[in-house]
Every structure is written in structure tokens, then in C-alpha cells.
Protein backbone atom coordinates (compact mmCIF):
# COMPACT_ATOMS: atom_id res chain seq x y z
CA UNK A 1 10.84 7.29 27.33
CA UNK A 2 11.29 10.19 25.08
CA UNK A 3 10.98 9.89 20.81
CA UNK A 4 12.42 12.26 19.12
CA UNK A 5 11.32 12.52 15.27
CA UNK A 6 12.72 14.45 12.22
CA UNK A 7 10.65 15.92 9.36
CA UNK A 8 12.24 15.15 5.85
CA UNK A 9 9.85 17.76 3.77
CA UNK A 10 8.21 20.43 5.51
CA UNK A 11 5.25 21.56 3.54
CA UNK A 12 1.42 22.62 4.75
CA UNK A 13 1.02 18.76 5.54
CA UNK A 14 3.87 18.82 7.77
CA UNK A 15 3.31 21.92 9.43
CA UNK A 16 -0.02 19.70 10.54
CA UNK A 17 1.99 17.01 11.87
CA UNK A 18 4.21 19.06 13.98
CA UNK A 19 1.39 21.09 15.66
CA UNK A 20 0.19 17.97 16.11
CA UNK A 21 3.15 16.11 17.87
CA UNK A 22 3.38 19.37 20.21
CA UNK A 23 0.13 18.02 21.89
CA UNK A 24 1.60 14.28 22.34
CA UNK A 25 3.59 13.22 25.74
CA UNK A 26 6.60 11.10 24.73
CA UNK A 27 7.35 12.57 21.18
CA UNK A 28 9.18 15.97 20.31
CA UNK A 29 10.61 16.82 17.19
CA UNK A 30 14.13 17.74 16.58
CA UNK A 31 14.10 19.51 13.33
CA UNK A 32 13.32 19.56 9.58
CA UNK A 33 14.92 19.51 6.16
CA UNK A 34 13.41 21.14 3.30
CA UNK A 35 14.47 21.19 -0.22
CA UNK A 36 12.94 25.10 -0.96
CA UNK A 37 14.57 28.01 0.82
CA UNK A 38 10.85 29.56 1.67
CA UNK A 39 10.19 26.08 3.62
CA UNK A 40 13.06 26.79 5.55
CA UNK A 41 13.12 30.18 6.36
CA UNK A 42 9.57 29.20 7.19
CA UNK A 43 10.91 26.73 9.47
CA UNK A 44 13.55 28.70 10.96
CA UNK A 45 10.96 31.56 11.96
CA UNK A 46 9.19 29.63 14.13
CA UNK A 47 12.26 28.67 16.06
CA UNK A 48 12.43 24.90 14.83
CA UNK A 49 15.75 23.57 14.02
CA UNK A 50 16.84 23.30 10.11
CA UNK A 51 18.99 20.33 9.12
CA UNK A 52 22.10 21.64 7.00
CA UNK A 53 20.59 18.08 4.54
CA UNK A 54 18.73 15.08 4.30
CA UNK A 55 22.57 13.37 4.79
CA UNK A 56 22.82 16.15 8.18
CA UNK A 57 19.14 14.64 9.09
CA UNK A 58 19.83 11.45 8.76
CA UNK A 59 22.93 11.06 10.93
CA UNK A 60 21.60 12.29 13.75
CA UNK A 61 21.77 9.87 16.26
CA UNK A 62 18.96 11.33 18.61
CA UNK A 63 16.36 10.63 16.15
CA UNK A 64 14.73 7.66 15.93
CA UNK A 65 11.44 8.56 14.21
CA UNK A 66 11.19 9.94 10.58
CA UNK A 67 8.25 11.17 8.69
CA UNK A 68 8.47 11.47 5.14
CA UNK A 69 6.06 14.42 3.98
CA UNK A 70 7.44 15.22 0.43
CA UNK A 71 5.87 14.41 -2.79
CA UNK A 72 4.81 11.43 -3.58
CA UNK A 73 7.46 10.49 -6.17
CA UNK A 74 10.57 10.69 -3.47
CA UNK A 75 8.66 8.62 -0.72
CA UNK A 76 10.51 5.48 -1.37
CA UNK A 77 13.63 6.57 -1.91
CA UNK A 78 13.87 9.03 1.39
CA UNK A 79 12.32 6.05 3.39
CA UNK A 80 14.43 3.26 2.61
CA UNK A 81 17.41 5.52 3.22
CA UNK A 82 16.09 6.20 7.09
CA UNK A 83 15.32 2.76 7.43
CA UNK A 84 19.14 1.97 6.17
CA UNK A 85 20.17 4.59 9.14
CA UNK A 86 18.15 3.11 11.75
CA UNK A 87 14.84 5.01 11.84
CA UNK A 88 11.76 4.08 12.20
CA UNK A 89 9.95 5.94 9.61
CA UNK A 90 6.50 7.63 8.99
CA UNK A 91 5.34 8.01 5.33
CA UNK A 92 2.54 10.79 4.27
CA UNK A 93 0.22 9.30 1.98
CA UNK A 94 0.63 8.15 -0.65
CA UNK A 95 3.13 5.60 0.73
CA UNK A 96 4.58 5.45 -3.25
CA UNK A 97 3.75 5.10 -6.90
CA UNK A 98 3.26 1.79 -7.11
CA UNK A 99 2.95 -1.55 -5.42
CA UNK A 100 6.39 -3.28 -6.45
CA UNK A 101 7.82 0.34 -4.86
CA UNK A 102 5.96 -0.74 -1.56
CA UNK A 103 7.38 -4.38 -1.76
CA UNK A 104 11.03 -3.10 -1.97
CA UNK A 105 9.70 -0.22 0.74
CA UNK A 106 8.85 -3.41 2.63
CA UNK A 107 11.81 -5.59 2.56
CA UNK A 108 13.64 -2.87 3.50
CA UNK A 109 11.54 -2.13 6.74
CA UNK A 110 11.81 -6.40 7.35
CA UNK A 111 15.87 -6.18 6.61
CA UNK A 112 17.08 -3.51 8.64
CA UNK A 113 14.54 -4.68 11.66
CA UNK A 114 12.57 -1.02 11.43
CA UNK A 115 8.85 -0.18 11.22
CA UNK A 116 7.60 1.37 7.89
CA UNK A 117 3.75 2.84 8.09
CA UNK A 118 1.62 5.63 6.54
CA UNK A 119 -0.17 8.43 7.81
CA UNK A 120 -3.56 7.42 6.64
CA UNK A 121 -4.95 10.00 9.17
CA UNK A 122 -8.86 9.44 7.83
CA UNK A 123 -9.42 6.22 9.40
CA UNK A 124 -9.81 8.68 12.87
CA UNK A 125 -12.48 10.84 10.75
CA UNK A 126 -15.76 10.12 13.13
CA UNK A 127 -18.10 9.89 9.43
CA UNK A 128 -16.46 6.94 8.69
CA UNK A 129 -16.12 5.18 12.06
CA UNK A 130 -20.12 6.41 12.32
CA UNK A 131 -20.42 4.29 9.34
CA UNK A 132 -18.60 1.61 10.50
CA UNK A 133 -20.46 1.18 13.51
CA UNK A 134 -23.64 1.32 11.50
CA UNK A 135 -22.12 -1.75 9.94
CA UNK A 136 -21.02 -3.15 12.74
CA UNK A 137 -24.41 -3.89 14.76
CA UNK A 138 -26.25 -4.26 12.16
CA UNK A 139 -28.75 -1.18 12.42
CA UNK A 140 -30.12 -1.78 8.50
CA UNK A 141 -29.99 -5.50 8.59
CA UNK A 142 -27.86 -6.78 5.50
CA UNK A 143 -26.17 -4.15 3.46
CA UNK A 144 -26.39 -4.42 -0.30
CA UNK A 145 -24.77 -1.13 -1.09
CA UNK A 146 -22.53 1.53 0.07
CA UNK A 147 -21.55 5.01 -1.73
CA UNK A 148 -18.55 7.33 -0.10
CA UNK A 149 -17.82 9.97 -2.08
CA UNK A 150 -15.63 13.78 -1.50
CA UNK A 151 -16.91 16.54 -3.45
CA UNK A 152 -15.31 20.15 -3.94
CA UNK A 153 -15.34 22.88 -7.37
CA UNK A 154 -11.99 24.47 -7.01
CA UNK A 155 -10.04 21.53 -9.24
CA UNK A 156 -6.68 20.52 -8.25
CA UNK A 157 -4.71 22.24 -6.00
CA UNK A 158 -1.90 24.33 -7.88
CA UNK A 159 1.27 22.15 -6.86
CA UNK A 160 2.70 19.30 -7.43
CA UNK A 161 -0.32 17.62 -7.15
CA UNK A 162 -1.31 18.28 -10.81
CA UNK A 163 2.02 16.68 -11.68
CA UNK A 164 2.60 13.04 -13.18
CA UNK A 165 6.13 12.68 -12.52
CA UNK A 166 5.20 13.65 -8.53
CA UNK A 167 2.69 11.42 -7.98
CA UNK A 168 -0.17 13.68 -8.90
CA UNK A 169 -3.97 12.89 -9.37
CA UNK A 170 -6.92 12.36 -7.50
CA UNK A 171 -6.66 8.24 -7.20
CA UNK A 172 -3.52 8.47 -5.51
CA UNK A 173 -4.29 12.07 -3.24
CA UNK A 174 -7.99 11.63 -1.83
CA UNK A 175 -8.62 8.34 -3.08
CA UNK A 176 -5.99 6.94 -1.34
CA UNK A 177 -8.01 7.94 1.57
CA UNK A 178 -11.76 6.81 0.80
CA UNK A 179 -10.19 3.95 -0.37
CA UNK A 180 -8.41 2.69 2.43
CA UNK A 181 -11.72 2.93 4.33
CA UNK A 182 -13.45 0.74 1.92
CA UNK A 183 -11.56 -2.13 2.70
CA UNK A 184 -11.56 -1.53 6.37
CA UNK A 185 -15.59 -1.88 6.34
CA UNK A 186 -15.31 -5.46 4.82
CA UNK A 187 -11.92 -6.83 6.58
CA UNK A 188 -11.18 -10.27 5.30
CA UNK A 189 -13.42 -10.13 2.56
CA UNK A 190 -12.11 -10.59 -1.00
CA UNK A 191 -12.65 -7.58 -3.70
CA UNK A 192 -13.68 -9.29 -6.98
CA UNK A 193 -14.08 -6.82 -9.45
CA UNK A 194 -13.37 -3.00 -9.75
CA UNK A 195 -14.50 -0.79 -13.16
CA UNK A 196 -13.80 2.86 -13.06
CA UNK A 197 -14.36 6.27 -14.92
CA UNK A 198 -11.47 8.81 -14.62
CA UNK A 199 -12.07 12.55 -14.95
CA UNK A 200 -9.51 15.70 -16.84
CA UNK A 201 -12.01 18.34 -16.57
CA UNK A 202 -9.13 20.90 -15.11
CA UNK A 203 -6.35 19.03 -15.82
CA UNK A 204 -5.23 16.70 -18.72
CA UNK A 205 -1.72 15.56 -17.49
CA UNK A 206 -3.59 13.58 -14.38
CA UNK A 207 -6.80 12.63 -13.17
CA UNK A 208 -8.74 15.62 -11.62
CA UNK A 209 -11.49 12.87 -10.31
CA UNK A 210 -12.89 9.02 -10.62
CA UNK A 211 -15.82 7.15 -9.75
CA UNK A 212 -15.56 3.34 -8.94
CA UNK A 213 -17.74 0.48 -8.31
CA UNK A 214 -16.18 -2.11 -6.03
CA UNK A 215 -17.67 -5.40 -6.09
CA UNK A 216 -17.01 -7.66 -2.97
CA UNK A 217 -17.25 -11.38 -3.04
CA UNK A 218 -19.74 -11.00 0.10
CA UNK A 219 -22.00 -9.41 -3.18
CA UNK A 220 -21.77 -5.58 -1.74
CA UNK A 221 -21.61 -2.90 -4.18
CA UNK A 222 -19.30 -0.13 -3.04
CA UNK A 223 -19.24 3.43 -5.21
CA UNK A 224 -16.56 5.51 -4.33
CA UNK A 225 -16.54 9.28 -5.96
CA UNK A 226 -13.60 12.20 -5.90
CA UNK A 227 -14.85 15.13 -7.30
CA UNK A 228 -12.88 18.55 -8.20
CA UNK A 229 -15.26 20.19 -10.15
CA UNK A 230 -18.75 19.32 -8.32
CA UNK A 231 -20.85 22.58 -7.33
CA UNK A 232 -23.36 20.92 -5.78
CA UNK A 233 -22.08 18.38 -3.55
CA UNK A 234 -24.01 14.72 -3.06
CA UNK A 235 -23.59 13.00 -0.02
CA UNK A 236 -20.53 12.16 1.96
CA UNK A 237 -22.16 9.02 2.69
CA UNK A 238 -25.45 7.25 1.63
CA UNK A 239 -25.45 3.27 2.89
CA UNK A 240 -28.19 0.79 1.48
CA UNK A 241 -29.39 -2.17 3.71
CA UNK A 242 -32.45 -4.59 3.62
CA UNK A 243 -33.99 -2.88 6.87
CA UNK A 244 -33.33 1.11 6.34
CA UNK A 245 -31.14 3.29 5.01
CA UNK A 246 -28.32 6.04 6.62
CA UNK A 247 -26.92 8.73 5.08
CA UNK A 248 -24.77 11.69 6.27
CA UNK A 249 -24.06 14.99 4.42
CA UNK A 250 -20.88 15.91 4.86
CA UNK A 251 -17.53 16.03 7.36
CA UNK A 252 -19.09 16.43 10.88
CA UNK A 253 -22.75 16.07 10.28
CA UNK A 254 -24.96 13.60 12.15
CA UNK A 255 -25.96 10.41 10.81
CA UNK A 256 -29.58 9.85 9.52
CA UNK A 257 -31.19 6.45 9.54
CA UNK A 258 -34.50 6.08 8.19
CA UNK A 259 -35.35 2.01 9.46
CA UNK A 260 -38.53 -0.03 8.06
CA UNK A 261 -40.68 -1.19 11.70
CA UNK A 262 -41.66 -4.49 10.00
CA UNK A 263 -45.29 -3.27 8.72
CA UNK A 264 -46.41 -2.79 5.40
CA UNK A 265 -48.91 0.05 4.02
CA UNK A 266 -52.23 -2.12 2.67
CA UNK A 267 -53.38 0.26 0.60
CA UNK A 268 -50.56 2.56 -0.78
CA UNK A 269 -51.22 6.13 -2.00
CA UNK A 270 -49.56 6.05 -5.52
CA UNK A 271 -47.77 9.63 -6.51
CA UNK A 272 -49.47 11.73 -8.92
CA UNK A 273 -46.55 12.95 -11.25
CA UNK A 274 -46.63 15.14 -14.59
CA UNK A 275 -47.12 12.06 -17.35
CA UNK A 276 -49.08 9.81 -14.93
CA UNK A 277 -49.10 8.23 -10.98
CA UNK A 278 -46.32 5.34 -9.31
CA UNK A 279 -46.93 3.49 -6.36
CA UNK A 280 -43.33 1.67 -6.48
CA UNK A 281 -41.80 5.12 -5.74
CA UNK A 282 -44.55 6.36 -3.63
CA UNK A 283 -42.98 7.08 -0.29
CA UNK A 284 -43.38 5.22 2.84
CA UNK A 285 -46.21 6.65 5.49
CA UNK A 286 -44.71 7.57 9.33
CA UNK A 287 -46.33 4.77 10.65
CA UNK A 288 -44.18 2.38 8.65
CA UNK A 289 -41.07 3.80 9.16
CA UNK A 290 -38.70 5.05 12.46
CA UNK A 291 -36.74 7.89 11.63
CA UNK A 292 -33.50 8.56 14.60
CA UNK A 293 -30.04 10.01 14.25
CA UNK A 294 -27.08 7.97 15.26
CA UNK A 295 -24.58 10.54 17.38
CA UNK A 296 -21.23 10.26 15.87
CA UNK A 297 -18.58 8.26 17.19
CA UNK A 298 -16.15 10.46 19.14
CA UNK A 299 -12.10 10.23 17.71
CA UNK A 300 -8.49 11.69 18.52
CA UNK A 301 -6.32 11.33 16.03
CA UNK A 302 -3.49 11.91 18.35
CA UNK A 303 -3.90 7.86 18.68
CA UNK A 304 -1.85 7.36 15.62
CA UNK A 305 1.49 8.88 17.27
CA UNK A 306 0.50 7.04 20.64
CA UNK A 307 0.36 3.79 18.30
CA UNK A 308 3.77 4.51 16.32
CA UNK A 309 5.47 5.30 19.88
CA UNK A 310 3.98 2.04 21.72
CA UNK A 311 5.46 0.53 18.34
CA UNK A 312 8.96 1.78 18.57
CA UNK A 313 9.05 0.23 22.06
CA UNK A 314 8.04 -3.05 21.07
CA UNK A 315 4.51 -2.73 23.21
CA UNK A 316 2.22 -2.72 20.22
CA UNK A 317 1.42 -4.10 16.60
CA UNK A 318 1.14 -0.52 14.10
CA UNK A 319 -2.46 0.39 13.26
CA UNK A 320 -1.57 0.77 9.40
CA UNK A 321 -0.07 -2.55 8.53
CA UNK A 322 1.89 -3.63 5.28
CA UNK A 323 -0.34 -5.70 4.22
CA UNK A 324 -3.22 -3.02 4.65
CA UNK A 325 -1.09 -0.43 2.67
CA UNK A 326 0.03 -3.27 -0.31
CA UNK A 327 -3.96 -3.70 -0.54
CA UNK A 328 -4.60 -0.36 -1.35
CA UNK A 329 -2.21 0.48 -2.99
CA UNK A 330 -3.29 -2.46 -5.33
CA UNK A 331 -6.77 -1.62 -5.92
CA UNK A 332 -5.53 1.91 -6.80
CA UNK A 333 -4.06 0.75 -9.68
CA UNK A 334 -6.62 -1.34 -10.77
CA UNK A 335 -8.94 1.62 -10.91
CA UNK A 336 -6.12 3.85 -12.67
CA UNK A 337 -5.99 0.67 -15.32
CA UNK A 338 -9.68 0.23 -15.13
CA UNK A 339 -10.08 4.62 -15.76
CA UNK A 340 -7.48 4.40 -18.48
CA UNK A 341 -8.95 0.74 -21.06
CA UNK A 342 -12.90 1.42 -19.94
CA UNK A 343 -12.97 -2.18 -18.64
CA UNK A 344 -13.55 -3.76 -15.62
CA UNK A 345 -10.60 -5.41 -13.62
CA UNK A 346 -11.38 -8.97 -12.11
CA UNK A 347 -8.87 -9.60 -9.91
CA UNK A 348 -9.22 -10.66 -6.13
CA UNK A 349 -6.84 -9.05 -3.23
């Protein structure tokens, strides 16, 4: 059976997704609407059908997949109105603004009978399913603390994206992202409390970065960092357990694990610093200690389409559910709330 899906927006994003869908058997795409000229001209010169409107888009009766890849602010709007005209539909990320946007998003999606999900296209990045699988079998014994954190010096991108009204800011553009994985490493277990520190060093209208602490009832400490104006980067990931420790650098870097062997130094070496020595920092000697990369774990992304078409056909659940996207979408603004009075939220989702 052959999809056929629509574009509504047709920015850099987009132009990913439809490269993208050219590799996929069972899904083509029809065409694209744009609101700027320069989109569509762009569109139109690589020999991909231009919709006359969003209306013209809308009404064709081939399509049964839309993705939504426009600013954030006109996400809800564009959705529900595909859902209303029998698409299934595809949402970049952010899926909205705000959470009671999502619930109407969602009783939309449960009223007309179609699925709504968003393209949160970093759960396939093989760093975080690396970590995951760290997790997972337990290769540090119990974990006490976890920091994920994107670093780049270049500020926000000159768009929309530095924009209020569209949606802009970090929390909503990469921490949408990070964030999302967060709660996928502790599935089921309840988020307590969240405190968080925003960042205008480029931009004052939205946040240009954040740091968060995440505290899970299962007593893990999670800090999660966006950065715009970092020029030396820290880690992509650094994980804490009882037994060792991992850590990887950046996108597409092997994982380290430094792992205690169960034996103890007797007599410990302190180090000699320049206003006197420490043995409680001294480090560990090679006979205490196993040092081993972990390969990373091997991902297509291409599994998200294969997901959305099993979904049309009724053969599978989506990856990204509701509830999954109303969670996030929560604890984002708890740490916009958190960023903007300088306390800490308690709340539990």
C-alpha cells in the first residue's frame, strides 16, 4: 500500500524530511505549500509539486499523511485543520506552545478518528540510545546522577527562532529534544521537582539557553544544559553510578566507562597540590579500576516513517505517544516558570 504525504511549510527542516521519505518504500510525497515565494520557487526547482494553498493542500484526496513543518506558533492550528480533512498528520517539534494547545490538538486527533504525533527525530540519535543501554543493564550499578547537555557559540539562529510570538527560545527548540530523552531513561517514574536558570546573553526577547536539575522520585538527579554561547563545549553526556562512571564527548563519539573492580587502594597516594596534598581527590590506581569503551548502538531513523505508515494501517501503536508529548511539553513549562520566578517547581507528571 502506497502513502502519499503533503508538506504544509517547506523550510530547511522540511527539505530534511523529504530527502528523507525518498529513501522509504511505501511513502512518496505529493507536494508542498509554502507561505514565502523563495520556499516555493525553491520547491518548484527541484521539480516537486506546489499547492496553489493550504485550502488546495488540504483537499486533496490522495493525501493521507500531513507534516506540519512551520513555526511553532501555527502548529495547532494547521494540524487540527488536516485532522478535520481526514489526515493523519505529522507535527515538527515543537508540537505547540503550550500544553492546553496539545489537549485541544488531542481531542481533535481522538474526534475525527486520526493519528496526531511529533517528529521527535533524537530519540534515533545512537548517544542517547548508548546511554540508555548503559542504563539498561546496569553497567555502573545504581545511577545517582545524569548530565545531557548541547553546547554551540554562534547564539540563536537568525529566524524565527529568536521570536516570542513564533515559538522561539531554546526550551522549546533543543530542549524539547534533550528533554524528551530524559523522561524516556526513567519511563514510569514520577518527576518531583524541576528548578531552572534561563539565559539572554544574545537575545533578550527569548531564552538563548537554560540549565535544569530534574529530580526523580526514584532520587536521580538529572542536569540538562542548552548552550548558545559556550566556546568550549563540556560533555554531551557524563552519567554517575555507584560502580563507574561513562561519559561521551559529543554527537558520534564512543562511550567511555571507567568501572570500580571491587578492590580498594590500602595505602592511597594523596595529591600534592599548590596550598597543600588530598587523598579524597587523589585518583584511583589501574589496578583498581577497568577502563573499556561501549560501541555505540547502531540507529535508522528511517524507523519513524516505517512506524507512522504501519500506524496509518492500523498494524502498529505510534512510537511518540500523546501522553509522551503532553509530558514534555509539561515539564517545559515548568522550567520556563521555574527560569522566569528563580524557584523550584514541585509538581509530579
Amino acid at each position: 500500500m502506497k502513502h502519499i504525504l503533503a508538506m504544509a511549510g517547506f523550510g530547511g527542516m522540511a527539505g530534511w524530511h523529504y530527502d528523507l521519505i525518498e529513501k522509504i518504500d511505501g511513502l512518496t510525497v505529493a507536494g508542498i505549500w509554502d507561505v514565502k515565494p523563495e520556499r516555493r520557487e525553491y520547491a518548484l526547482s527541484r521539480n516537486i509539486h506546489v499547492y496553489q494553498s493550504l485550502e488546495d493542500l488540504l483537499a486533496d484526496q490522495s493525501v493521507d499523511l500531513v507534516l506540519v513543518a512551520t513555526p511553532n506558533d501555527v502548529h495547532k492550528s494547521i494540524a487540527i485543520q488536516a485532522m478535520e480533512a481526514g489526515k493523519n498528520v505529522v507535527s515538527e517539534k515543537p508540537v505547540t506552545l503550550s500544553s492546553q494547545d496539545l489537549r485541544e490538538m488531542i481531542e481533535a486527533s481522538e474526534r475525527t478518528g486520526r493519528f496526531l504525533t511529533v517528529h521527535q527525530n533524537r530519540r534515533w540519535d545512537e548517544d542517547f540510545l548508548s546511554v540508555k543501554k548503559i542504563l539498561d543493564e546496569g553497567r555502573l550499578g545504581e545511577i545517582f546522577r545524569l548530565e545531557s547537555r548541547v553546547h554551540g557559540s554562534r547564539g540563536i539562529p537568525g529566524d524565527w527562532r529568536q521570536e516570542k510570538e513564533h515559538g522561539g527560545g531554546m526550551v522549546l527548540d533543543w530542549g524539547v529534544h534533550l528533554l524528551d530523552q530524559a523522561l524516556l531513561l526513567f519511563p514510569g517514574v514520577k518527576l518531583e521537582t524541576v528548578y531552572a536558570t534561563l539565559t539572554n546573553v544574545t537575545n533578550q526577547l527569548v531564552d538563548d539557553g537554560f540549565t535544569a536539575d530534574l529530580g526523580f522520585a526514584n532520587g536521580v538527579h538529572m542536569l540538562v544544559e542548552v548552550g548558545t554561547s559556550n566556546f568550549i563545549s563540556l560533555p554531551r553526556w557524563y552519567v554517575l553510578g555507584r560502580d563507574g562512571t561513562a561519559m561521551i564527548e559529543d554527537w558520534g563519539r564512543e562511550v567511555r566507562i571507567v568501572r570500580a573492580l571491587g578492590t580498594d587502594e590500602k595505602d592511597v597516594v594523596p595529591v600534592r597540590t599548590a596550598a597543600g596534598l588530598t587523598k579524597t581527590m587523589a585518583p584511583r590506581t589501574e589496578e583498581t579500576i577497568q577502563q573499556f569503551p561501549l560501541p555505540e548502538v547502531q540507529s535508522d531513523v528511517r524507523d519513524f516513517y516505517r512506524n507512522l505508515i504501519e500506524a496509518a494501517e492500523g498494524r502498529a501503536e505510534q512510537i511518540v505517544k500523546h501522553r509522551e508529548i503532553l509530558r514534555s511539553m509539561k515539564l517545559m513549562e515548568a522550567i520556563l516558570l521555574s527560569g522566569q520566578s528563580g524557584e523550584a517547581v514541585h509538581w509530579i507528571i
